[in-house]
N, C-alpha and C. Protein backbone atom coordinates (compact mmCIF):
# COMPACT_ATOMS: atom_id res chain seq x y z
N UNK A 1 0.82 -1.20 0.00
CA UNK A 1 0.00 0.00 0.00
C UNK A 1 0.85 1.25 0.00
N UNK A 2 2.05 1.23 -0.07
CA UNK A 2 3.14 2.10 0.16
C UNK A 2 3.30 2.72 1.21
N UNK A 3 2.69 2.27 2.33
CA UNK A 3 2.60 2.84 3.47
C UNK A 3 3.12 1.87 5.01
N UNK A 4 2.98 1.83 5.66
CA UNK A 4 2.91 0.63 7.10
C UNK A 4 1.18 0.84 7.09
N UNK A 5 0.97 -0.46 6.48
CA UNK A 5 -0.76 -0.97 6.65
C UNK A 5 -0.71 -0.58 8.23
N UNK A 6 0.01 -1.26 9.68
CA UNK A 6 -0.41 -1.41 10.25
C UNK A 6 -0.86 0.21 11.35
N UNK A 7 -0.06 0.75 10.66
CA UNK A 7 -0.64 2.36 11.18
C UNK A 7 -1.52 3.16 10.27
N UNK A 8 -2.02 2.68 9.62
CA UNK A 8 -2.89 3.20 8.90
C UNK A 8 -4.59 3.67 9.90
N UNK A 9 -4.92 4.66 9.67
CA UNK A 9 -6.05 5.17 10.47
C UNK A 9 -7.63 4.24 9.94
N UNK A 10 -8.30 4.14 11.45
CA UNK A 10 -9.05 2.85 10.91
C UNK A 10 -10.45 3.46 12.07
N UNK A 11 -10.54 5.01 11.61
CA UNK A 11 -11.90 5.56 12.64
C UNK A 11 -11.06 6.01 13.93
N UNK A 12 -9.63 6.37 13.95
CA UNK A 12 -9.34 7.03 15.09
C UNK A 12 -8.15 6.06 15.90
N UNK A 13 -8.13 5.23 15.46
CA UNK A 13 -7.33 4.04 15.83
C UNK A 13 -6.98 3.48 14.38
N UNK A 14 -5.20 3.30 15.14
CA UNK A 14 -4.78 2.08 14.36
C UNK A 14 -5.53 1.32 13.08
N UNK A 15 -5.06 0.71 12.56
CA UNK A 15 -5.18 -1.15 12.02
C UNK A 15 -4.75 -1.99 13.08
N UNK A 16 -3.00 -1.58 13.37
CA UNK A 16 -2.65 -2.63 14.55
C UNK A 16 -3.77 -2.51 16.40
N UNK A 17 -3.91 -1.56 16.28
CA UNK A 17 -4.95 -1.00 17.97
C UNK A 17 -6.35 -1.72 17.56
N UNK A 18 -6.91 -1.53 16.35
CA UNK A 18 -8.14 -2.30 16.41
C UNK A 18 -8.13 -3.34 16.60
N UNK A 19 -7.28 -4.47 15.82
CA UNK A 19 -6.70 -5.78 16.03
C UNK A 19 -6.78 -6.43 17.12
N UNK A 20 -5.49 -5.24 17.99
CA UNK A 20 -5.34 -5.61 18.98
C UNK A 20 -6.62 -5.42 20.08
N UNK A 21 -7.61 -4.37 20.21
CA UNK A 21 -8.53 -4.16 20.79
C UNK A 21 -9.53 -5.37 20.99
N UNK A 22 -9.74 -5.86 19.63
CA UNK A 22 -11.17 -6.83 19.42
C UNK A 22 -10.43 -7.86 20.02
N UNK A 23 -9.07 -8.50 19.97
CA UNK A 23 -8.82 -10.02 20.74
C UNK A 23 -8.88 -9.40 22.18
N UNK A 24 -8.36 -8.67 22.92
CA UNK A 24 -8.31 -8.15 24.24
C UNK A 24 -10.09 -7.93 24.60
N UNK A 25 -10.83 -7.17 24.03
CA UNK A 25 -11.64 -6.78 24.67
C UNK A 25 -12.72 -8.20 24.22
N UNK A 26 -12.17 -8.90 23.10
CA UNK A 26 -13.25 -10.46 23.33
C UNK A 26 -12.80 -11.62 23.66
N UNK A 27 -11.60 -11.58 25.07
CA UNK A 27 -11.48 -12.59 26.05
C UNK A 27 -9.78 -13.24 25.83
N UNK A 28 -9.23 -12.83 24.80
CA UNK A 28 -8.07 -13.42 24.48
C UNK A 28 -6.47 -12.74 25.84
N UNK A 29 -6.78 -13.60 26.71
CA UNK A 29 -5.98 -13.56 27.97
C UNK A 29 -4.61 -12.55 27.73
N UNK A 30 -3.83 -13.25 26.50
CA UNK A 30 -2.43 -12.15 25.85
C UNK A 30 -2.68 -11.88 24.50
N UNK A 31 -1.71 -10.93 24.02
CA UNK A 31 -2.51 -10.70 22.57
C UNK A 31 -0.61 -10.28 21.98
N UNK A 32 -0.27 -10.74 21.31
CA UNK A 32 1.39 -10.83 20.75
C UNK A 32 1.13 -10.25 19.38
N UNK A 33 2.16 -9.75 18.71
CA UNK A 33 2.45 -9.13 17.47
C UNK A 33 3.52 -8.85 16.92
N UNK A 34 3.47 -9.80 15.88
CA UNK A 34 4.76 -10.50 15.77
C UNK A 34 5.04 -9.50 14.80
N UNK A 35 6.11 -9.23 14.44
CA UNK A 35 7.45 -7.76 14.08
C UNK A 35 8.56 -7.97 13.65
N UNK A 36 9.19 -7.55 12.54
CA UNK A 36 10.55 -7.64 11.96
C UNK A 36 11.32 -7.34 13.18
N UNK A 37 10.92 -5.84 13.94
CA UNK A 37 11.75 -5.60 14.70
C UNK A 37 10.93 -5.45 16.02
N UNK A 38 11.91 -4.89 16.96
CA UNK A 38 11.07 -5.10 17.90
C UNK A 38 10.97 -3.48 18.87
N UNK A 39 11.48 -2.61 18.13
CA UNK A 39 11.19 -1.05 18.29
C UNK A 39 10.92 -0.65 16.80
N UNK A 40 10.59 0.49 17.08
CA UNK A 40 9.95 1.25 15.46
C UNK A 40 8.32 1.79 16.28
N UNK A 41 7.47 2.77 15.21
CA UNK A 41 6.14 2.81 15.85
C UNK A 41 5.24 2.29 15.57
N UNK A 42 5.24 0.99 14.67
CA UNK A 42 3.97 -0.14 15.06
C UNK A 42 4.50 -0.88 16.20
N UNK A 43 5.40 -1.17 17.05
CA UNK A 43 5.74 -2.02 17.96
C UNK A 43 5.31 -1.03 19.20
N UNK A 44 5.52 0.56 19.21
CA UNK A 44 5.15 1.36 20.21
C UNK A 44 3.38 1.23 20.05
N UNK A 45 3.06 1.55 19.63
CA UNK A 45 1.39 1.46 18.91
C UNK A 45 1.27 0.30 19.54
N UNK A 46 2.12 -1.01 19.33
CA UNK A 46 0.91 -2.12 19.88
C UNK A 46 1.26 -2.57 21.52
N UNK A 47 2.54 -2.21 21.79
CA UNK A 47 2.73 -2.29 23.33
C UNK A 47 1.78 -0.81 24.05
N UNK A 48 1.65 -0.21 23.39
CA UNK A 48 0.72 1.19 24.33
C UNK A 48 -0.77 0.47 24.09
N UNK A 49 -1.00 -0.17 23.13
CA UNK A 49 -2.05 -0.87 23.29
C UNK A 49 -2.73 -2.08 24.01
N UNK A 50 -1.43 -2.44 24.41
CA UNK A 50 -1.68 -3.98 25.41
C UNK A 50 -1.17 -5.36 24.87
N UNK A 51 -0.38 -4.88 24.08
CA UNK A 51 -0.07 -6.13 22.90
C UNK A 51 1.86 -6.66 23.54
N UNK A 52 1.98 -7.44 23.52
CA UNK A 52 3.74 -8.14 23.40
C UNK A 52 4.20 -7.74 21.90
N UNK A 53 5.08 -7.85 22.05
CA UNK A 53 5.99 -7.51 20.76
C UNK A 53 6.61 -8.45 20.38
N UNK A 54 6.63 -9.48 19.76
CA UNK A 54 7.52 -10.75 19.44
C UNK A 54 8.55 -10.50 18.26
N UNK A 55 9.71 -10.96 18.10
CA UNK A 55 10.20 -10.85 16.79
C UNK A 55 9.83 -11.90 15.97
N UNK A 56 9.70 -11.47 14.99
CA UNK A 56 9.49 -12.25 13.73
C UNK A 56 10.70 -12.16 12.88
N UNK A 57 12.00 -12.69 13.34
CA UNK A 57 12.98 -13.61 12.35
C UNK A 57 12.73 -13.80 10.71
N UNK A 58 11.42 -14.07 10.27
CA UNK A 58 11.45 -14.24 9.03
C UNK A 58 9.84 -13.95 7.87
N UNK A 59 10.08 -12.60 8.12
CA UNK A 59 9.17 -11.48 7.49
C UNK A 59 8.63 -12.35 6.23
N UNK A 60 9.38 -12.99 5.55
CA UNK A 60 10.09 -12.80 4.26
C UNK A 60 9.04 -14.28 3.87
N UNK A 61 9.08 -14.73 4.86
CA UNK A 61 7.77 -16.14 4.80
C UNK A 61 6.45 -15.84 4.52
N UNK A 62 5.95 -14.45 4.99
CA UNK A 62 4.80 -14.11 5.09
C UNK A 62 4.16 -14.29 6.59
N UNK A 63 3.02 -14.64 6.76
CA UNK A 63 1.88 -14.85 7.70
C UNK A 63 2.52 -15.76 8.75
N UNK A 64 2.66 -17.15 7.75
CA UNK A 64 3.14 -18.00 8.48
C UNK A 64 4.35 -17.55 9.27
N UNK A 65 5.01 -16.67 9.44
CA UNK A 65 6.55 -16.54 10.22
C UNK A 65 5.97 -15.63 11.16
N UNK A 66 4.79 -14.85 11.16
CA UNK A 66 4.34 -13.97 12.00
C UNK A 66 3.87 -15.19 13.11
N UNK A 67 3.22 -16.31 12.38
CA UNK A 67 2.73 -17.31 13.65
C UNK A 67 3.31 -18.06 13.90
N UNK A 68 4.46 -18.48 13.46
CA UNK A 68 5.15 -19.19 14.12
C UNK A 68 6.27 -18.60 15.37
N UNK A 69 6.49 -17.04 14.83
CA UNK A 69 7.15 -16.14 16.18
C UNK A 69 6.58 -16.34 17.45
N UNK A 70 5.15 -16.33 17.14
CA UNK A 70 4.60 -15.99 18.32
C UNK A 70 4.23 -17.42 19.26
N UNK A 71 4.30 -18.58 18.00
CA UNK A 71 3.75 -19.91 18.62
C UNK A 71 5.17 -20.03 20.02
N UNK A 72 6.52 -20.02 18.84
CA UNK A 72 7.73 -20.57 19.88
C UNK A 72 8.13 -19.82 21.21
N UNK A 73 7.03 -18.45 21.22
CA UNK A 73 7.54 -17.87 22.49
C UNK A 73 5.52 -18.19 23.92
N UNK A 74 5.04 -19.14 23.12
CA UNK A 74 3.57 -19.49 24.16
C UNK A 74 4.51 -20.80 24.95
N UNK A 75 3.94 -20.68 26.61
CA UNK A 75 4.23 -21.28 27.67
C UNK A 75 3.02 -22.61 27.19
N UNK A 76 3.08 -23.59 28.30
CA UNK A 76 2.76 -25.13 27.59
C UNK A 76 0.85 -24.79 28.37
N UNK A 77 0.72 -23.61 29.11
CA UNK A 77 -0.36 -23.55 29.87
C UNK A 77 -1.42 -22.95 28.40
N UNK A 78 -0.90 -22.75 27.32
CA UNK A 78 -2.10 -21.82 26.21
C UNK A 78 -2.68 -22.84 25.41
N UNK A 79 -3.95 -23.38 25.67
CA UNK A 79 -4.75 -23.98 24.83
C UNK A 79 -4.95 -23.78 23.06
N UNK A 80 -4.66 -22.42 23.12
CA UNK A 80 -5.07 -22.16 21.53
C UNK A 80 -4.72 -20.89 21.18
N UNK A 81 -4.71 -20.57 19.97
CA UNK A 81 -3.88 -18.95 19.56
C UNK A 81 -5.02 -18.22 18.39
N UNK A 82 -5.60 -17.26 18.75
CA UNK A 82 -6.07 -16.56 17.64
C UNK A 82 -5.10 -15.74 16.71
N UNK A 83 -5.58 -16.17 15.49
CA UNK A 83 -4.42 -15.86 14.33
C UNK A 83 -5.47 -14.72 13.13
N UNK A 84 -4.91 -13.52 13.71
CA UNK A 84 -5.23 -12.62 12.97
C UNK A 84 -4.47 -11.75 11.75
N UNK A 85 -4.78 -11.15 10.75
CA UNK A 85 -3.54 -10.35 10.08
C UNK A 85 -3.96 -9.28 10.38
N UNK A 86 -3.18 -8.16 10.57
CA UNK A 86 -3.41 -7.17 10.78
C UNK A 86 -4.44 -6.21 10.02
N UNK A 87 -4.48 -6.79 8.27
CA UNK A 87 -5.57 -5.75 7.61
C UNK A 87 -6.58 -6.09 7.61
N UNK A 88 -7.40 -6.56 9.04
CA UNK A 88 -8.69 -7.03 9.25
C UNK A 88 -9.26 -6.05 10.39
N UNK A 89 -9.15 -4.94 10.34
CA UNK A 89 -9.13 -3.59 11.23
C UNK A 89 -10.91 -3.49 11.59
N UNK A 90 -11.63 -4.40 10.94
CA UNK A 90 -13.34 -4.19 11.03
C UNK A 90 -14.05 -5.16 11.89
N UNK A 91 -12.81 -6.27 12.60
CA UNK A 91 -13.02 -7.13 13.24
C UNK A 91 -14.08 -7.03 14.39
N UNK A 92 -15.13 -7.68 15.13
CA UNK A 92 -15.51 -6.97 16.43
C UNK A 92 -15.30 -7.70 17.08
N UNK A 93 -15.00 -7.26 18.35
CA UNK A 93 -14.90 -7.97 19.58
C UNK A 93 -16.13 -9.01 19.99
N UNK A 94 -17.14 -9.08 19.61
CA UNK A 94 -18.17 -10.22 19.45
C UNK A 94 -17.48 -11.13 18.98
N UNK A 95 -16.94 -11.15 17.75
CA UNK A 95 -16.84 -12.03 17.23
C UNK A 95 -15.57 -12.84 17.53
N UNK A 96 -15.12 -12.41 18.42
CA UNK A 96 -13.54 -13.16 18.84
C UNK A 96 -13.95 -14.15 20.02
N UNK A 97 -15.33 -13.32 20.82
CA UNK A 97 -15.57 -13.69 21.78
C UNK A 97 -16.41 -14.95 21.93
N UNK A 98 -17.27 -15.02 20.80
CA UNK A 98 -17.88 -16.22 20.15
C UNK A 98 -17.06 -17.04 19.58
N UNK A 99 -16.03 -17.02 19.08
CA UNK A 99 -15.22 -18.06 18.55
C UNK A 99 -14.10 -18.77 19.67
N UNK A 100 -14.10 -17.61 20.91
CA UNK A 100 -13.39 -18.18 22.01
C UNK A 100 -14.19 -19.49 22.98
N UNK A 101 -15.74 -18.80 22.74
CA UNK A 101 -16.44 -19.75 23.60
C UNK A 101 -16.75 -20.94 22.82
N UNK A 102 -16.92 -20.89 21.20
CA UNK A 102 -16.85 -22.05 20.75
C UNK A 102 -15.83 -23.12 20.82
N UNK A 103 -14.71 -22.63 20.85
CA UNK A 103 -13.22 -23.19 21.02
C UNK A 103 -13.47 -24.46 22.53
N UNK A 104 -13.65 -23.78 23.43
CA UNK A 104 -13.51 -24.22 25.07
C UNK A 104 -14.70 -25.03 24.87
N UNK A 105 -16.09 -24.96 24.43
CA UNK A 105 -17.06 -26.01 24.72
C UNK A 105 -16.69 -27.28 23.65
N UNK A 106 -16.21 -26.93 22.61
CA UNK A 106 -15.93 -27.78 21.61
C UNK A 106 -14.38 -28.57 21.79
N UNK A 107 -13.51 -28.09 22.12
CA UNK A 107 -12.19 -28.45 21.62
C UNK A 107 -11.44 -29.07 20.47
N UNK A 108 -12.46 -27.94 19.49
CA UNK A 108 -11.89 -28.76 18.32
C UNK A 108 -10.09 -27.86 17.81
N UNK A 109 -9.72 -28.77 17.21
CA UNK A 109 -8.42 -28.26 16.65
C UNK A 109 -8.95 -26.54 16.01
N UNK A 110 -9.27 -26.52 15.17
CA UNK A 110 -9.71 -25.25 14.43
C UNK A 110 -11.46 -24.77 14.47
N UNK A 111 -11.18 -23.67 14.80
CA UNK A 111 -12.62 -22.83 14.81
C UNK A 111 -12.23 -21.59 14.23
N UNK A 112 -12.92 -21.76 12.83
CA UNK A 112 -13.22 -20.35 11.62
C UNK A 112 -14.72 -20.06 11.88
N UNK A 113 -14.64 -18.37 11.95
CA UNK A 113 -15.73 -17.94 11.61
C UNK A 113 -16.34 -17.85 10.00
N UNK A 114 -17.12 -17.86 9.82
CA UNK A 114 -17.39 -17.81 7.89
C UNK A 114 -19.01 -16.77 8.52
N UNK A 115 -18.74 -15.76 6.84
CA UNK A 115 -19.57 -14.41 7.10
C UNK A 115 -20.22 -14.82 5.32
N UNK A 116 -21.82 -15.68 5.44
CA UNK A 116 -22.61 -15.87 4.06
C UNK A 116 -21.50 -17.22 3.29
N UNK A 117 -21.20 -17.50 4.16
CA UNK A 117 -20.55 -19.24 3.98
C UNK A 117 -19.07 -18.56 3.14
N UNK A 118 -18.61 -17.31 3.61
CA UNK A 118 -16.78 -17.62 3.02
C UNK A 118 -16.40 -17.61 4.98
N UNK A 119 -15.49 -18.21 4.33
CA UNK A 119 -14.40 -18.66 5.78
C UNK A 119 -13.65 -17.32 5.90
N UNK A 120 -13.46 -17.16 7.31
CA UNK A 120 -12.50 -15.52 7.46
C UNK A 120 -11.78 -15.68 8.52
N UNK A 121 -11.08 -14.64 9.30
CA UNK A 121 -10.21 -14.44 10.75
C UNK A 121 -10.66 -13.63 11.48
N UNK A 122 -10.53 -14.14 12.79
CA UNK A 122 -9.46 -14.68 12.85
C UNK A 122 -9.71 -16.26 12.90
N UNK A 123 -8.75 -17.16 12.83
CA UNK A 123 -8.61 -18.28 12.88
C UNK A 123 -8.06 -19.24 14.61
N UNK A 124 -8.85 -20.09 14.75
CA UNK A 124 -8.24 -20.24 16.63
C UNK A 124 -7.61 -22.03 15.93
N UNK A 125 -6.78 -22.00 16.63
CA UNK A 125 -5.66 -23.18 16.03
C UNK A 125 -5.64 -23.70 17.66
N UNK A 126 -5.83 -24.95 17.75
CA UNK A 126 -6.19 -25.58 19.05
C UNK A 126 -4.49 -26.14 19.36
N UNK A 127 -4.15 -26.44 20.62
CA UNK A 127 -2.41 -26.66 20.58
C UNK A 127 -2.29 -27.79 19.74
N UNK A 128 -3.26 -29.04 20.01
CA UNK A 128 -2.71 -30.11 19.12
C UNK A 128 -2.42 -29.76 17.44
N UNK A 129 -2.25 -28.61 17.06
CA UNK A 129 -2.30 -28.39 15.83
C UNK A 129 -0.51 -27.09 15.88
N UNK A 130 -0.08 -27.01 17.00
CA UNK A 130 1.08 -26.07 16.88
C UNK A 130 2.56 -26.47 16.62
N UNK A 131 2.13 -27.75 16.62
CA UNK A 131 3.72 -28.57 16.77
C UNK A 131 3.70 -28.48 14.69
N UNK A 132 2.25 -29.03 14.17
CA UNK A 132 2.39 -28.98 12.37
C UNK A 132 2.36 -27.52 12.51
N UNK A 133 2.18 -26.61 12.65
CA UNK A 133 2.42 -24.85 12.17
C UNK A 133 3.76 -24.53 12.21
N UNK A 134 4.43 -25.42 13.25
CA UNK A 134 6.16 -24.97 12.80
C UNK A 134 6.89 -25.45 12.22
N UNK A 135 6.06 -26.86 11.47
CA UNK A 135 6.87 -27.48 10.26
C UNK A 135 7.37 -26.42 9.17
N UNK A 136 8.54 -26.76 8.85
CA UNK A 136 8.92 -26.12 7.23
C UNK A 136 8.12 -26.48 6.39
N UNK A 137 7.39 -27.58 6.50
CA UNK A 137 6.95 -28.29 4.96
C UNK A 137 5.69 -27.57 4.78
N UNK A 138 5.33 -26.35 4.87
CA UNK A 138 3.87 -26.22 4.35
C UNK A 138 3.20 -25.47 3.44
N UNK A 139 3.44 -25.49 2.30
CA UNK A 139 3.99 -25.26 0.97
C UNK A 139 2.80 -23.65 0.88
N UNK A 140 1.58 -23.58 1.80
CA UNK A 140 0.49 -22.90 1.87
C UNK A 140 0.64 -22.07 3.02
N UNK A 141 1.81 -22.26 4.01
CA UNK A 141 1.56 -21.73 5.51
C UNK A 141 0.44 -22.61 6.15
N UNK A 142 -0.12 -21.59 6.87
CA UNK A 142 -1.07 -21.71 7.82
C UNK A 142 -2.61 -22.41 6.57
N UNK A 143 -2.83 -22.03 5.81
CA UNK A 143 -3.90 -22.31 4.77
C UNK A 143 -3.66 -24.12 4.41
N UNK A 144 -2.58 -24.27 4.75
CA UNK A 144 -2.48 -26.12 4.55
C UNK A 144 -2.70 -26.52 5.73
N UNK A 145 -2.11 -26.50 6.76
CA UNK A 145 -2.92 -27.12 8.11
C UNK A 145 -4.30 -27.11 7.94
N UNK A 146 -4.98 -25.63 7.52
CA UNK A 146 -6.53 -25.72 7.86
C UNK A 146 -7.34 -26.80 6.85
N UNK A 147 -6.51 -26.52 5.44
CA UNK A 147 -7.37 -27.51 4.51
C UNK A 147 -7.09 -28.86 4.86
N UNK A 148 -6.02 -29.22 5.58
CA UNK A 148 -5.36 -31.22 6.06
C UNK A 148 -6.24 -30.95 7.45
N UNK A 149 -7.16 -29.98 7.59
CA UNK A 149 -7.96 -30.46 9.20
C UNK A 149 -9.60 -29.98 8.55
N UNK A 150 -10.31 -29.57 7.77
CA UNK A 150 -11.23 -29.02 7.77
C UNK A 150 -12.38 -29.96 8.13
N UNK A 151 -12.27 -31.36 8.02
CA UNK A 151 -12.96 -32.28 8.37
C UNK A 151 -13.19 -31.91 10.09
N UNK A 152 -12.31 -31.72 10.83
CA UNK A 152 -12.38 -31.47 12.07
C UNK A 152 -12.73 -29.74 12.66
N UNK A 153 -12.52 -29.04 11.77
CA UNK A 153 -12.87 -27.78 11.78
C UNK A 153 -14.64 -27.71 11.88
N UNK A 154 -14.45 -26.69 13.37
CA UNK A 154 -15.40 -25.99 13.40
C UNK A 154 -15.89 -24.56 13.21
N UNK A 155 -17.13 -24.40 11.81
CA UNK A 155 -17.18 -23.50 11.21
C UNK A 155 -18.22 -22.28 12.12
N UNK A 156 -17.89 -21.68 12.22
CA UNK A 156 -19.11 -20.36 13.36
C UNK A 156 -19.49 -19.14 12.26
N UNK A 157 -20.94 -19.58 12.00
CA UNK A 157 -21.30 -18.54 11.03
C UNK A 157 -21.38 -16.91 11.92
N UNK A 158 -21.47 -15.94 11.54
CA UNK A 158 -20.82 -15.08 12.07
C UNK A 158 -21.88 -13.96 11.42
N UNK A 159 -22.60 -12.59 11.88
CA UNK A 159 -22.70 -11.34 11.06
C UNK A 159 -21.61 -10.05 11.01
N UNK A 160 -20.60 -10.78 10.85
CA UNK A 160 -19.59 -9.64 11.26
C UNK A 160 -18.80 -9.88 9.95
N UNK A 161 -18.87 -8.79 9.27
CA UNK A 161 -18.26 -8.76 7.66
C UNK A 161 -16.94 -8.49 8.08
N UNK A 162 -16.62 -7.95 8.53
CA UNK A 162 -14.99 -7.72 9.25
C UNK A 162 -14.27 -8.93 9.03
N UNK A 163 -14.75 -10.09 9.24
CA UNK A 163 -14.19 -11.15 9.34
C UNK A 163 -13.54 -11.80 8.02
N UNK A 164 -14.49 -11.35 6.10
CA UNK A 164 -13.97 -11.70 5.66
C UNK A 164 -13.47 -10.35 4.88
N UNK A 165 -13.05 -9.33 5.52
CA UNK A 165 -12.71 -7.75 4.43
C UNK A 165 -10.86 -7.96 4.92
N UNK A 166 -10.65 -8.10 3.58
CA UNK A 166 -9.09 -7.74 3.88
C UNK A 166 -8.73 -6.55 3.60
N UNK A 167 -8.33 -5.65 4.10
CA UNK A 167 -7.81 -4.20 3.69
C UNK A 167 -6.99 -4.61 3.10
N UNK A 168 -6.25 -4.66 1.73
CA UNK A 168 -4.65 -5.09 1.08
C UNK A 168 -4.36 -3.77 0.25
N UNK A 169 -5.31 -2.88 0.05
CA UNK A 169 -5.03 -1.58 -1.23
C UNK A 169 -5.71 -0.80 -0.79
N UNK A 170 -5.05 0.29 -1.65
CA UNK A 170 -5.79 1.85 -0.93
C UNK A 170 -7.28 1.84 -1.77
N UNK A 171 -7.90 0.90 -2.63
CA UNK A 171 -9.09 1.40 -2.77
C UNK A 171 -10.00 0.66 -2.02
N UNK A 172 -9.42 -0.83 -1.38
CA UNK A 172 -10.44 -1.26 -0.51
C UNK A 172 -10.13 -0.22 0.88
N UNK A 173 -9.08 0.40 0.98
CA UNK A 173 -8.90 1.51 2.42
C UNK A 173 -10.02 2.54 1.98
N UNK A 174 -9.76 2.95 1.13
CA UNK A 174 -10.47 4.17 0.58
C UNK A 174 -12.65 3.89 1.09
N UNK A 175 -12.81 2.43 0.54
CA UNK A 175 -13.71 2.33 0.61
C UNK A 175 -14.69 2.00 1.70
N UNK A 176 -13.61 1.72 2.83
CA UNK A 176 -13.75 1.21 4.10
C UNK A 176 -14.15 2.21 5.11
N UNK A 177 -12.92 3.22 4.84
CA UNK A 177 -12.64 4.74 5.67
C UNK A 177 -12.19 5.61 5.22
N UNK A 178 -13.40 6.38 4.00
CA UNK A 178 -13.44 7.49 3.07
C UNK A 178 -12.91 8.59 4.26
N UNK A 179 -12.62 8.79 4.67
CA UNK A 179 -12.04 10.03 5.78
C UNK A 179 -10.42 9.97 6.50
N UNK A 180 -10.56 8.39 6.19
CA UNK A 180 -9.06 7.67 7.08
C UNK A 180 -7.89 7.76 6.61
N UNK A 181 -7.39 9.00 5.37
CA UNK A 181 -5.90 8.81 4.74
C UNK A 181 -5.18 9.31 5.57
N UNK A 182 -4.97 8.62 6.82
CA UNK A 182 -3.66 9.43 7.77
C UNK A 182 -2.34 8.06 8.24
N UNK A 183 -1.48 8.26 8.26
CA UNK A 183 -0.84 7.93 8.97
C UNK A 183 -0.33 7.92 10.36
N UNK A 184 -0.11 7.42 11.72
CA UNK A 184 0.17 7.41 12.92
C UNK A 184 1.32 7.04 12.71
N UNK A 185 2.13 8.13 13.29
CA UNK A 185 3.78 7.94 13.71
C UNK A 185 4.16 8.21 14.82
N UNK A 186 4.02 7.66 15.68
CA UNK A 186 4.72 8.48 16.94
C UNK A 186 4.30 9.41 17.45
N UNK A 187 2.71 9.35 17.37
CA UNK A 187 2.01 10.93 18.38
C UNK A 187 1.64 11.61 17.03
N UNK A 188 2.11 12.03 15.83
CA UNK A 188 1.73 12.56 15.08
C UNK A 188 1.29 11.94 13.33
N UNK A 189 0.62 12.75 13.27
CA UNK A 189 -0.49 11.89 12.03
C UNK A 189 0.39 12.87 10.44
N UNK A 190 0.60 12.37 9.85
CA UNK A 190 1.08 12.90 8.29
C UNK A 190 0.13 12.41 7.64
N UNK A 191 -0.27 13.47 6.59
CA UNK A 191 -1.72 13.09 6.35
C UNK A 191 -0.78 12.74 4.59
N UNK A 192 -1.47 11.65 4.02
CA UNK A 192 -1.25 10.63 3.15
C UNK A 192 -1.91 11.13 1.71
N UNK A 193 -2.92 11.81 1.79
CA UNK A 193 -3.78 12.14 0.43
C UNK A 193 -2.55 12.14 -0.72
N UNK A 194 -2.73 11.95 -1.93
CA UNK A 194 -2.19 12.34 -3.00
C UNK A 194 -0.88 11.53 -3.15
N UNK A 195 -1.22 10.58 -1.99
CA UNK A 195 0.55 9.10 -1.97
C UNK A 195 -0.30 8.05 -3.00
């Protein structure tokens, strides 16, 4: 987007603060965010927000290296990990909170929400499923575990469109948050129009 998606303005907050908001405020005990580095101001942004800062070693993987940062630094007490990307800024806290309680009554390996039957995130990956997320071999990331488990996957239909809107370009930004061309740097906003 030529920008840091994750400071991108999303109604006054973040991309990374909303993120982080909806797992915190719908039951998710810690909430990690995994990072090339581990200062800069999306890492300030998500520790002022309530978030850990994990490094992420290997950007360069995609998604999958964001979850696997965060898998190798969970203690043996965490049942399960909600796996969000950051350009899902429309997420609600309902809906994390329903997929948390489905998780614990069910114990199934995977619980996706799906919004008019598409599948979306965040995604809850049960532990028996963390030891295959740090395999090398997964030619898909995280998207091959779910399709080698979907038989066991539990699907939670959902009214929360958030779940399947990926922000990836400035015209789905544009169309999301006609008002939102700002950037957050460090206390101050540089306004973006005409990038």
């Amino acid at each position: 987007m030529g920008t840091p998606k994750a400071l991108l303005d999303a109604g006054g907050l973040t991309f990374v603060e909303r993120v982080i908001h909806a797992h915190r405020a719908g039951g998710c005990s810690r909430v990690l965010v995994a990072l090339p580095t581990l200062d800069g101001p999306v890492a300030a942004r998500a520790v002022e927000a309530g978030a850990r800062v994990v490094k992420n070693p290997s950007p360069a993987d995609g998604p999958i290296g964001s979850l696997r940062a965060s898998l190798r630094v969970l203690d043996d007490s965490v049942e399960g990990i909600s796996f969000c990307p950051v350009d899902h800024p429309l997420l609600h806290e309902d809906t994390v909170k329903e997929l948390i309680d489905v998780f614990r009554r069910t114990r199934a390996p995977l619980v996706v929400p799906t919004f008019n039957g598409k599948r979306g995130h965040p995604v809850l990956f049960g532990r028996a499923l963390f030891e295959e997320l740090l395999n090398d071999a997964l030619p898909e990331g995280a998207r091959t575990v779910v399709h080698r488990h979907l038989d066991a996957t539990v699907s939670v239909p959902v009214e929360d469109e958030g779940t399947v809107i990926d922000i990836d370009d400035m015209i789905a930004y544009r169309r999301h948050y006609p008002d939102g061309y700002h950037l957050h740097v460090q206390g101050s906003v540089e306004d973006l129009q005409g990038r």
